[in-house]
C-alpha atoms as a PDB file:
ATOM      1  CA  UNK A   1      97.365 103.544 121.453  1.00  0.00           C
ATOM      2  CA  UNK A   2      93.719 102.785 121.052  1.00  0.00           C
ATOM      3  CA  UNK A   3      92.543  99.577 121.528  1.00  0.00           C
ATOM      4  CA  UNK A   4      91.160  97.610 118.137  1.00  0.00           C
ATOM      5  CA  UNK A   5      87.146  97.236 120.151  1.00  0.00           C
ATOM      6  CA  UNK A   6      87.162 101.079 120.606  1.00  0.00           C
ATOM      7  CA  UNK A   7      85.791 103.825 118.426  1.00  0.00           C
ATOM      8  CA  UNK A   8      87.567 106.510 117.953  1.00  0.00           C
ATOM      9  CA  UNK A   9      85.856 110.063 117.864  1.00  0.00           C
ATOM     10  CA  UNK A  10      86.283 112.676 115.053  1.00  0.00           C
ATOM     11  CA  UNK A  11      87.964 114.761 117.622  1.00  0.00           C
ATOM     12  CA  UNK A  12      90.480 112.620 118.488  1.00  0.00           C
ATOM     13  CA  UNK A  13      91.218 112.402 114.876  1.00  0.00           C
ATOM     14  CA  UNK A  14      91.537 115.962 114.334  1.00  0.00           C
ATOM     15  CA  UNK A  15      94.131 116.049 117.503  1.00  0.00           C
ATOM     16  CA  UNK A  16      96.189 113.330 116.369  1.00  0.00           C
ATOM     17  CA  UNK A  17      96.594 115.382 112.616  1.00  0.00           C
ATOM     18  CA  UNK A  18      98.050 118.210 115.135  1.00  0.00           C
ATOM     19  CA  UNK A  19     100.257 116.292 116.923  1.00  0.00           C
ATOM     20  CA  UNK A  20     103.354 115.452 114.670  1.00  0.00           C
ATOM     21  CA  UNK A  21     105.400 117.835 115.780  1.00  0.00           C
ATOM     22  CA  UNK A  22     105.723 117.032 119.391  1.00  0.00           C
ATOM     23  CA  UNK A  23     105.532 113.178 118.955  1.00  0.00           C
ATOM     24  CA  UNK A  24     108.886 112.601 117.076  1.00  0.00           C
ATOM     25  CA  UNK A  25     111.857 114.539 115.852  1.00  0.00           C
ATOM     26  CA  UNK A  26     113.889 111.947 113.409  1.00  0.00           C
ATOM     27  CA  UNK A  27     112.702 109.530 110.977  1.00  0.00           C
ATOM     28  CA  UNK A  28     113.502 106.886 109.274  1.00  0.00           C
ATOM     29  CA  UNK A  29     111.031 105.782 106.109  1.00  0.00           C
ATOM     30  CA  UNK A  30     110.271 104.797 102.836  1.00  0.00           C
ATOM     31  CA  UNK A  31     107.806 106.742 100.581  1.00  0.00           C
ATOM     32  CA  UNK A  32     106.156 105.873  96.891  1.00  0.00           C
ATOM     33  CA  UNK A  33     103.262 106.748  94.783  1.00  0.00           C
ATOM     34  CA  UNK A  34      99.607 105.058  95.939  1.00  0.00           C
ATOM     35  CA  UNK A  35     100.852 102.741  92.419  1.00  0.00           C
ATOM     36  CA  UNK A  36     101.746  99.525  94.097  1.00  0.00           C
ATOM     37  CA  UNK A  37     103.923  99.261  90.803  1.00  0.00           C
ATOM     38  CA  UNK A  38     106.291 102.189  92.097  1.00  0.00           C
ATOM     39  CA  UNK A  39     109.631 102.125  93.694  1.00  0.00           C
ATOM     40  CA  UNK A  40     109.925 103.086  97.134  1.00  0.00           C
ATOM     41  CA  UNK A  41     112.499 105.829  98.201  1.00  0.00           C
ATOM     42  CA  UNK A  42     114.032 106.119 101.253  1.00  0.00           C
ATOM     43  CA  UNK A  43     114.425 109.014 103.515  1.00  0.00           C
ATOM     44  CA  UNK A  44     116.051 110.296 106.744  1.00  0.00           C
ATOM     45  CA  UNK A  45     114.690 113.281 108.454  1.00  0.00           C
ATOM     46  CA  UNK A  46     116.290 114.795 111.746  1.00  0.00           C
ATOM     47  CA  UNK A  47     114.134 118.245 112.903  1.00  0.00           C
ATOM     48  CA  UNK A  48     114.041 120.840 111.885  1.00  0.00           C
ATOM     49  CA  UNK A  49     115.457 120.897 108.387  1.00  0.00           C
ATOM     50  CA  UNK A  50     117.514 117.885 107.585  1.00  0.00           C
ATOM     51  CA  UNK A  51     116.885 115.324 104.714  1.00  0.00           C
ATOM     52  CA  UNK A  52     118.515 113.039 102.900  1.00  0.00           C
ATOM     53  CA  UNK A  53     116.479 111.231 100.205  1.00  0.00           C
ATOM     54  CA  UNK A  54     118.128 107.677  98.584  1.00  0.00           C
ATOM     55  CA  UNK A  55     116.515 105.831  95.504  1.00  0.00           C
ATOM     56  CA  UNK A  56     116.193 101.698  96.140  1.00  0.00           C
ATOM     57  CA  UNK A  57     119.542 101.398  94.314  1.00  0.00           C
ATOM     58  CA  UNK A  58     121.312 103.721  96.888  1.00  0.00           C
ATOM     59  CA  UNK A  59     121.816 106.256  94.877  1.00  0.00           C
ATOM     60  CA  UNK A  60     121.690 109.398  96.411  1.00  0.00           C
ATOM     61  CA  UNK A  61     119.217 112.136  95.540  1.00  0.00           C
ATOM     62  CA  UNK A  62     119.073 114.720  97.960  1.00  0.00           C
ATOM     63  CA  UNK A  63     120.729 115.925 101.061  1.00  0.00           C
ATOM     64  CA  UNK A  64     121.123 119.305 103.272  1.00  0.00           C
ATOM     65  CA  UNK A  65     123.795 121.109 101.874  1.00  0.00           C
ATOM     66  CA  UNK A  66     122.847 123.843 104.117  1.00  0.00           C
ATOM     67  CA  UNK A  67     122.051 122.583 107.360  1.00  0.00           C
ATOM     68  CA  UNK A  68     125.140 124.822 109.536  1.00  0.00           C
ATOM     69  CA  UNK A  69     124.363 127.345 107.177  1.00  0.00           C
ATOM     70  CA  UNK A  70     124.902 131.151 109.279  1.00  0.00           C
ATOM     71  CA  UNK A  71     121.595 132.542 110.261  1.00  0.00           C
ATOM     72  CA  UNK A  72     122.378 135.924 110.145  1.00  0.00           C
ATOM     73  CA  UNK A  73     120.947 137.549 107.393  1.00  0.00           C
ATOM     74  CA  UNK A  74     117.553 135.975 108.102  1.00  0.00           C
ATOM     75  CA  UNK A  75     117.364 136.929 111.934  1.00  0.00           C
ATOM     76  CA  UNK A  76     117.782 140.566 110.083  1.00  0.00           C
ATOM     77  CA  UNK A  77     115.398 140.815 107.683  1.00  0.00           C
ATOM     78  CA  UNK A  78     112.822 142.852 110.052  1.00  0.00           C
ATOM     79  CA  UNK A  79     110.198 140.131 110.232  1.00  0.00           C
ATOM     80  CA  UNK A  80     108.729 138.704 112.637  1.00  0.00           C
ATOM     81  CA  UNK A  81     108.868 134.966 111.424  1.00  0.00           C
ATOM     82  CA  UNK A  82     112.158 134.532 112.091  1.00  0.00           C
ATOM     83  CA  UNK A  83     112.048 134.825 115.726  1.00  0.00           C
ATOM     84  CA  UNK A  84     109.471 132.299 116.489  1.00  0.00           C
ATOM     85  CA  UNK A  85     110.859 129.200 118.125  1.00  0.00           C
ATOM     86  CA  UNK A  86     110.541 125.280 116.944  1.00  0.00           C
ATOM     87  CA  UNK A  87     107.265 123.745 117.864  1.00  0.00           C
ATOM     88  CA  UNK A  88     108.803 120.798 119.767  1.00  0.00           C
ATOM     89  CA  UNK A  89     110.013 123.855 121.999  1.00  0.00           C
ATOM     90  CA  UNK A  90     106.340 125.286 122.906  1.00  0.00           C
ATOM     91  CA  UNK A  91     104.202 123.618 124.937  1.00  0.00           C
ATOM     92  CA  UNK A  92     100.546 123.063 123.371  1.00  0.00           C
ATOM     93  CA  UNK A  93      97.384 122.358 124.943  1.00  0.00           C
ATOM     94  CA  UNK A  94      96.607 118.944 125.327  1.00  0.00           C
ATOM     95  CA  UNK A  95      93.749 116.886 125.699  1.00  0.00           C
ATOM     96  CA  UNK A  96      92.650 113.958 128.228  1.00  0.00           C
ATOM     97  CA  UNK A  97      94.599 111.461 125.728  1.00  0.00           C
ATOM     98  CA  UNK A  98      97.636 113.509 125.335  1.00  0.00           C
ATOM     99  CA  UNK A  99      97.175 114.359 121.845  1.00  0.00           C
ATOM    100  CA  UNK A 100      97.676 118.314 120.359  1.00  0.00           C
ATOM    101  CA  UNK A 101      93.967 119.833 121.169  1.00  0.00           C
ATOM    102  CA  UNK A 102      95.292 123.734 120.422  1.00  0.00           C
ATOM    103  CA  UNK A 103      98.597 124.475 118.306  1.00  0.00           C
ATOM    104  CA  UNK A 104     100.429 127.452 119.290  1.00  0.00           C
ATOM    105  CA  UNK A 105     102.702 129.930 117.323  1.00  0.00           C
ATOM    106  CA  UNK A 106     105.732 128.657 116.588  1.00  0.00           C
ATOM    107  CA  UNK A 107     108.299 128.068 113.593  1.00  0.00           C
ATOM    108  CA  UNK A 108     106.235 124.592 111.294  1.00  0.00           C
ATOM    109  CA  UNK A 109     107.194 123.507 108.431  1.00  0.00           C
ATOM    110  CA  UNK A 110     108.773 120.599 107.648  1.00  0.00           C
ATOM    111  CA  UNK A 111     111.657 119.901 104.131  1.00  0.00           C
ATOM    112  CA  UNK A 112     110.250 118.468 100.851  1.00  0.00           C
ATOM    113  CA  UNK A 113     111.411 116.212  98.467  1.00  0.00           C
ATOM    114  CA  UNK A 114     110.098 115.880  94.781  1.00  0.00           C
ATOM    115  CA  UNK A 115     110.539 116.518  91.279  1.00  0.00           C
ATOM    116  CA  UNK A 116     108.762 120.035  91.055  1.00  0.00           C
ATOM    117  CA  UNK A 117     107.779 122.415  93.888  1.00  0.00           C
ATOM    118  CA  UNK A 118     104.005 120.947  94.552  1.00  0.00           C
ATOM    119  CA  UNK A 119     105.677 117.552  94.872  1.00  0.00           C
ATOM    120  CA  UNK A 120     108.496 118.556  97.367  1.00  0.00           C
ATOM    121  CA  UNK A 121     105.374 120.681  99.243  1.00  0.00           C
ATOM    122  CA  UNK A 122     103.068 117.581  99.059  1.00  0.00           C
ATOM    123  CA  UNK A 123     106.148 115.487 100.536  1.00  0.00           C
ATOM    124  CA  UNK A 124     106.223 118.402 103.707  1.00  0.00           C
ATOM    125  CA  UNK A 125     102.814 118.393 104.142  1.00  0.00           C
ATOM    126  CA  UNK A 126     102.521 114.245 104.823  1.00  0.00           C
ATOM    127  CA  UNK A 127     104.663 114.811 108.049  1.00  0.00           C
ATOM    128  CA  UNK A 128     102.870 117.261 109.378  1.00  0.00           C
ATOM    129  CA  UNK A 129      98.871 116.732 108.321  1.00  0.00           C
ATOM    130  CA  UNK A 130      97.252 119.616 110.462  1.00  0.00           C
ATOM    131  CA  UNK A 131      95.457 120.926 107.406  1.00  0.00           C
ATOM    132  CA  UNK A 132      93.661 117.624 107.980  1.00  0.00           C
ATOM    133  CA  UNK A 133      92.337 119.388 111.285  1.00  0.00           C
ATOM    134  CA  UNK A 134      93.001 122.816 111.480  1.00  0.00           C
ATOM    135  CA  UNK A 135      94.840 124.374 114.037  1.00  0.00           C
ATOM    136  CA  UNK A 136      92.639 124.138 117.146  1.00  0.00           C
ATOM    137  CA  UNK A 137      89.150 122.985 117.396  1.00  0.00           C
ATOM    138  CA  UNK A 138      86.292 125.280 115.573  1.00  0.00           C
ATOM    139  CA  UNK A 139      84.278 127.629 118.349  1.00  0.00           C
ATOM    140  CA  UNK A 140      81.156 126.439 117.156  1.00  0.00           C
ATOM    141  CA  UNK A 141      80.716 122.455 115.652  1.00  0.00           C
ATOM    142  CA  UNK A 142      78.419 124.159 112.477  1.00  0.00           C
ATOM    143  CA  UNK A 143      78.117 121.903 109.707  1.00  0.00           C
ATOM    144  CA  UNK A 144      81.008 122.372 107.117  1.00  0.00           C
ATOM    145  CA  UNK A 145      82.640 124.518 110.183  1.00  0.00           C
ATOM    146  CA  UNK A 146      85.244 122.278 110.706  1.00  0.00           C
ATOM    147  CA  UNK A 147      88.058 121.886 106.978  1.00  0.00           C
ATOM    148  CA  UNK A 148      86.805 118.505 106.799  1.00  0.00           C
ATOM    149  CA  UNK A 149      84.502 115.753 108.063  1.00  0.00           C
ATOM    150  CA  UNK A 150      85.870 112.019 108.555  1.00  0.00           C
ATOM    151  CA  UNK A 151      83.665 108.886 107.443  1.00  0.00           C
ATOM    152  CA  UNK A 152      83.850 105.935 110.254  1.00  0.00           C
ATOM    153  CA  UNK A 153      87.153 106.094 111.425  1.00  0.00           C
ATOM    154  CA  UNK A 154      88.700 102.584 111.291  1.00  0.00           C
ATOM    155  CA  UNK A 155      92.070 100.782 113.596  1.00  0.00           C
ATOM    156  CA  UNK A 156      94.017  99.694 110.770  1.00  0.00           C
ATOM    157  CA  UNK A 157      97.523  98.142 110.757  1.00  0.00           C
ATOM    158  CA  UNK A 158      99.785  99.927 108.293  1.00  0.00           C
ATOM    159  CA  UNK A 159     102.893  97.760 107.811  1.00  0.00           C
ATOM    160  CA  UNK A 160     103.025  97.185 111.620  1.00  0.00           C
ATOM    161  CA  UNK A 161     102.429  99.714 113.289  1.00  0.00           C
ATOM    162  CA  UNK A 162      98.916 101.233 114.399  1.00  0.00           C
ATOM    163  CA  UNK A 163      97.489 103.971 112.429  1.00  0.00           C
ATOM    164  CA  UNK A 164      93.629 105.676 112.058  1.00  0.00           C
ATOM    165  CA  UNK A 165      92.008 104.879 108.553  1.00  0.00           C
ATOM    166  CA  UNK A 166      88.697 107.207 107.582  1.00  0.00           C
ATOM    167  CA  UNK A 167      87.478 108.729 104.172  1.00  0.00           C
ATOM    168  CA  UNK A 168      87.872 112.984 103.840  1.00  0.00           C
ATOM    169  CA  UNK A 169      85.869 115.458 102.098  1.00  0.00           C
ATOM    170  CA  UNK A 170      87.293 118.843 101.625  1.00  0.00           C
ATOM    171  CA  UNK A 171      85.059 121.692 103.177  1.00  0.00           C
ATOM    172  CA  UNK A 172      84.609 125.487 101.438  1.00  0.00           C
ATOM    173  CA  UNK A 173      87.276 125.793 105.021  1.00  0.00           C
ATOM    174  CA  UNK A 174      89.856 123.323 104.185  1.00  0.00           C
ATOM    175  CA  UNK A 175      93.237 125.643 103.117  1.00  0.00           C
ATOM    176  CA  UNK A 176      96.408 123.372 102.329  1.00  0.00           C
ATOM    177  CA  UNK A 177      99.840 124.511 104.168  1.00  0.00           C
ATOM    178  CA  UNK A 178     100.919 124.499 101.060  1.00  0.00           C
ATOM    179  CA  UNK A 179      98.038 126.258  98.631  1.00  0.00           C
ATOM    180  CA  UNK A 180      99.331 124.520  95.309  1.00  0.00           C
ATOM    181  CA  UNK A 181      99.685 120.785  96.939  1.00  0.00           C
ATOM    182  CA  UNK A 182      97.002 120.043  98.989  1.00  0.00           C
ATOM    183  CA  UNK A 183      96.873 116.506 100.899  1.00  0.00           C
ATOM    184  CA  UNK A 184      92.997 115.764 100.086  1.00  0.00           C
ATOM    185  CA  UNK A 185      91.961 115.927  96.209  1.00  0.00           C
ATOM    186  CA  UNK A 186      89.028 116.959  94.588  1.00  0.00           C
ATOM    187  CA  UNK A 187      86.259 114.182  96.057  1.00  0.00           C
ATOM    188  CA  UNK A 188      86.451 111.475  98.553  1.00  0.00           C
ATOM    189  CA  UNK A 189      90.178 110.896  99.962  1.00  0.00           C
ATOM    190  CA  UNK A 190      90.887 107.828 101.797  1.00  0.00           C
ATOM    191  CA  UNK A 191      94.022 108.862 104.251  1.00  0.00           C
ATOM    192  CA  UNK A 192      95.555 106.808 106.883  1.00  0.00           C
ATOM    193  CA  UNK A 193      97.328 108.337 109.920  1.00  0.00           C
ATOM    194  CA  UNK A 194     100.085 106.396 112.080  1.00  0.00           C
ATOM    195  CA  UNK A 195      98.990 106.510 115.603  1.00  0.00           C
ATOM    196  CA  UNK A 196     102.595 106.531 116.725  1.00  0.00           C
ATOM    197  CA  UNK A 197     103.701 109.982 114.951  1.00  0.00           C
ATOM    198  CA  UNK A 198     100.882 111.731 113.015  1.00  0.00           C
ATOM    199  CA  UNK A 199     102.010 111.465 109.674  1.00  0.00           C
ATOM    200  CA  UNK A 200     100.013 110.893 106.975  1.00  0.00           C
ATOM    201  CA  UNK A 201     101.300 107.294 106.122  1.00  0.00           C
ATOM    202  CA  UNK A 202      98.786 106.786 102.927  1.00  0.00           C
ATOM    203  CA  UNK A 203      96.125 108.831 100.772  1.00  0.00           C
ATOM    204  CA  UNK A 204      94.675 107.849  97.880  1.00  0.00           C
ATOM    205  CA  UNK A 205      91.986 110.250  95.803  1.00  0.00           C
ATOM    206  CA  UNK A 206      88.670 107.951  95.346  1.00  0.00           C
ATOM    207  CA  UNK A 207      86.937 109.888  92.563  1.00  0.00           C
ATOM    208  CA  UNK A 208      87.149 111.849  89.328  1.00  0.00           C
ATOM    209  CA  UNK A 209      90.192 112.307  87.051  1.00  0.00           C
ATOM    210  CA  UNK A 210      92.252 111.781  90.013  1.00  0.00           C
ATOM    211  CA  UNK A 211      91.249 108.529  91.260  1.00  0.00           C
ATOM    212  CA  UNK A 212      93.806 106.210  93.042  1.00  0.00           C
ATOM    213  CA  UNK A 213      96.611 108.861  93.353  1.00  0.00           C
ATOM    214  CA  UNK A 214      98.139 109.299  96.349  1.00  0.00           C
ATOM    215  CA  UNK A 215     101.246 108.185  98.138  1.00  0.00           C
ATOM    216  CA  UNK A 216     101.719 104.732 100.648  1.00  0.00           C
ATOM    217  CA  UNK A 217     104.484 105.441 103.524  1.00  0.00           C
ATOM    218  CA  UNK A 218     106.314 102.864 105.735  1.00  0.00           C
ATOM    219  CA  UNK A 219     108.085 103.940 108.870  1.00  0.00           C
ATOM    220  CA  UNK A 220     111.603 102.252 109.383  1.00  0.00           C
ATOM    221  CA  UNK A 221     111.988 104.080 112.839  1.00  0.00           C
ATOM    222  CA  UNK A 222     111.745 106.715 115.288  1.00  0.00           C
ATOM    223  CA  UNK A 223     114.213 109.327 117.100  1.00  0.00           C
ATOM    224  CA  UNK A 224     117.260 107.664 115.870  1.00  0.00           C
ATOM    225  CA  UNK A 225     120.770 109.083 116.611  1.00  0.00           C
ATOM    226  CA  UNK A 226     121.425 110.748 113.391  1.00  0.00           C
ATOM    227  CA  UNK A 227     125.123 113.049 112.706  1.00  0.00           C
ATOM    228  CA  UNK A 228     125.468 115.799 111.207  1.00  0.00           C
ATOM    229  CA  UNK A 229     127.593 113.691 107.845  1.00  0.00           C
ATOM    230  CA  UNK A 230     124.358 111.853 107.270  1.00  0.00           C
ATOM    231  CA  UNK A 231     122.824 114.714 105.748  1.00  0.00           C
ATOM    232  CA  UNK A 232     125.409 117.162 104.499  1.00  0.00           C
ATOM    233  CA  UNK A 233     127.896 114.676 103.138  1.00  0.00           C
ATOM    234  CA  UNK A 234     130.788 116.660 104.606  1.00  0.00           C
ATOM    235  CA  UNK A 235     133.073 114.979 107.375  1.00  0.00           C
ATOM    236  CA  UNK A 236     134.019 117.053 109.917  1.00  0.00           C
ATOM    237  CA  UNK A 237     137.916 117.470 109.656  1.00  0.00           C
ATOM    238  CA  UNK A 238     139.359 118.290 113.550  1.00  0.00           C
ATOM    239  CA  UNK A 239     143.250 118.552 114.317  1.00  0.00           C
ATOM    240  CA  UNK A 240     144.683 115.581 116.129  1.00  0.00           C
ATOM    241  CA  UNK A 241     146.220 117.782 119.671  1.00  0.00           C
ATOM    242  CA  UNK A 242     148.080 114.519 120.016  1.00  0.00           C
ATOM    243  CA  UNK A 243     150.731 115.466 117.305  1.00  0.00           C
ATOM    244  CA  UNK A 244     153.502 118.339 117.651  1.00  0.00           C
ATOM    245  CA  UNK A 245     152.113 121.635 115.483  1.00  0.00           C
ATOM    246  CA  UNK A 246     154.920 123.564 114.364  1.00  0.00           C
ATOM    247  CA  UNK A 247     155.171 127.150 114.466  1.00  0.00           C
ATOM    248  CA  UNK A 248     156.639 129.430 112.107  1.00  0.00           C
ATOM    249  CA  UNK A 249     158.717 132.162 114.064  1.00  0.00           C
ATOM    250  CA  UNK A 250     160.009 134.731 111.796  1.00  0.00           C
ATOM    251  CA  UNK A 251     163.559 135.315 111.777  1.00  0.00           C
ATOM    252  CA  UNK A 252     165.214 137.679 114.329  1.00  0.00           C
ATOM    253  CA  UNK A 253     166.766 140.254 112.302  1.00  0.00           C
END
């Protein structure tokens, strides 16, 4: 954690946006619209791929049907994609703070929740916020070389817990994971990221048509113990070897 008399550098910025993926793998939260009006949602994600999504009332609406789901037609299909491993499984290069300097290849992406696809992608995108950053730092620090360039990069304390707080303007080189649901709008976006995790914890667009959208995120907790029957709503049935099983012999004739 940095300390609240210390700057903070652009760079370290752009390695904590890269960093998600090795700092946690479950997650407990709540999620709403950058409307302070707007009711929260909350969510528990176990990596890779499991979600389950929960209106305030409890009322459940989404989980992973498919999370034990047989892999084999995919691990068939001839490409190449398939076969690369979960990031939290490759090691990364690092820099003198232990945040993600250089990503390497690996299997990212995280699930989505939403009412249409650009929502559920925007959702994805929040938990992982390397488009912030790019993948690895640029050869050459040019001006508009880098996908964006952060204002004064504030401490900030984001429902109790420590996150980085700075102002983003999308370079000609800033390309979205997801193409149709990019994190930063048109303009200035003001984004927060928790120093714990690297998730995007709030944005909010500060110009144009789209001015104060955005989302506001509060973290419940980190690497819980989460079961399988959290997300698929399916217990899993096993024989008690403590009773007698009966075996049908067929008659001897």
């Amino acid at each position: 954690m940095w300390q609240q008399e210390s700057s903070v550098s652009a760079d370290a910025f752009r390695a904590l946006c890269r960093s998600s993926p090795w700092k946690w793998q479950s997650l407990r939260f709540q999620v709403r619209p950058a409307a302070a009006e707007a009711r929260f949602v909350t969510a528990w994600l176990r990596r890779p791929l499991a979600l389950r999504v929960e209106a305030a009332d409890g009322t459940l609406l989404h989980s992973t049907a498919a999370l034990n789901d047989s892999k084999d037609s995919l691990f068939t299909s001839g490409s190449r994609k398939p076969w690369l491993l979960p990031a939290y499984l490759v090691t990364p290069g690092y820099d003198d703070d232990g945040l993600v300097r250089r990503r390497p290849e690996a299997a990212y992406g995280e699930p989505g929740f939403g009412p249409d696809p650009a929502s559920a992608a925007r959702f994805s995108a929040w938990l992982d916020p390397v488009e912030l950053a790019g993948k690895a730092p640029v050869p050459l620090d040019f001006p508009f070389s880098n996908v964006t360039e952060p204002e004064a990069i504030a401490i900030v304390d984001h429902e109790g817990r420590q996150a980085l707080e700075t102002v983003l303007r999308p370079n000609p080189t800033y390309t979205p994971f997801h193409p149709d649901a990019p994190i930063l709008f048109p303009g200035r976006t003001a984004v927060r990221i928790d120093a714990g995790t690297g998730i995007c914890v709030a944005s909010q667009s500060l110009d144009g048509e789209t001015a104060g959208q955005g989302h506001w995120l509060k973290i419940l907790a980190v690497d819980e113990y989460m079961l399988d029957d959290l997300f698929t709503q399916e217990s899993s049935v096993l024989t008690d070897v403590r009773e007698h099983i009966e075996w049908q012999l067929p008659q001897a004739q």
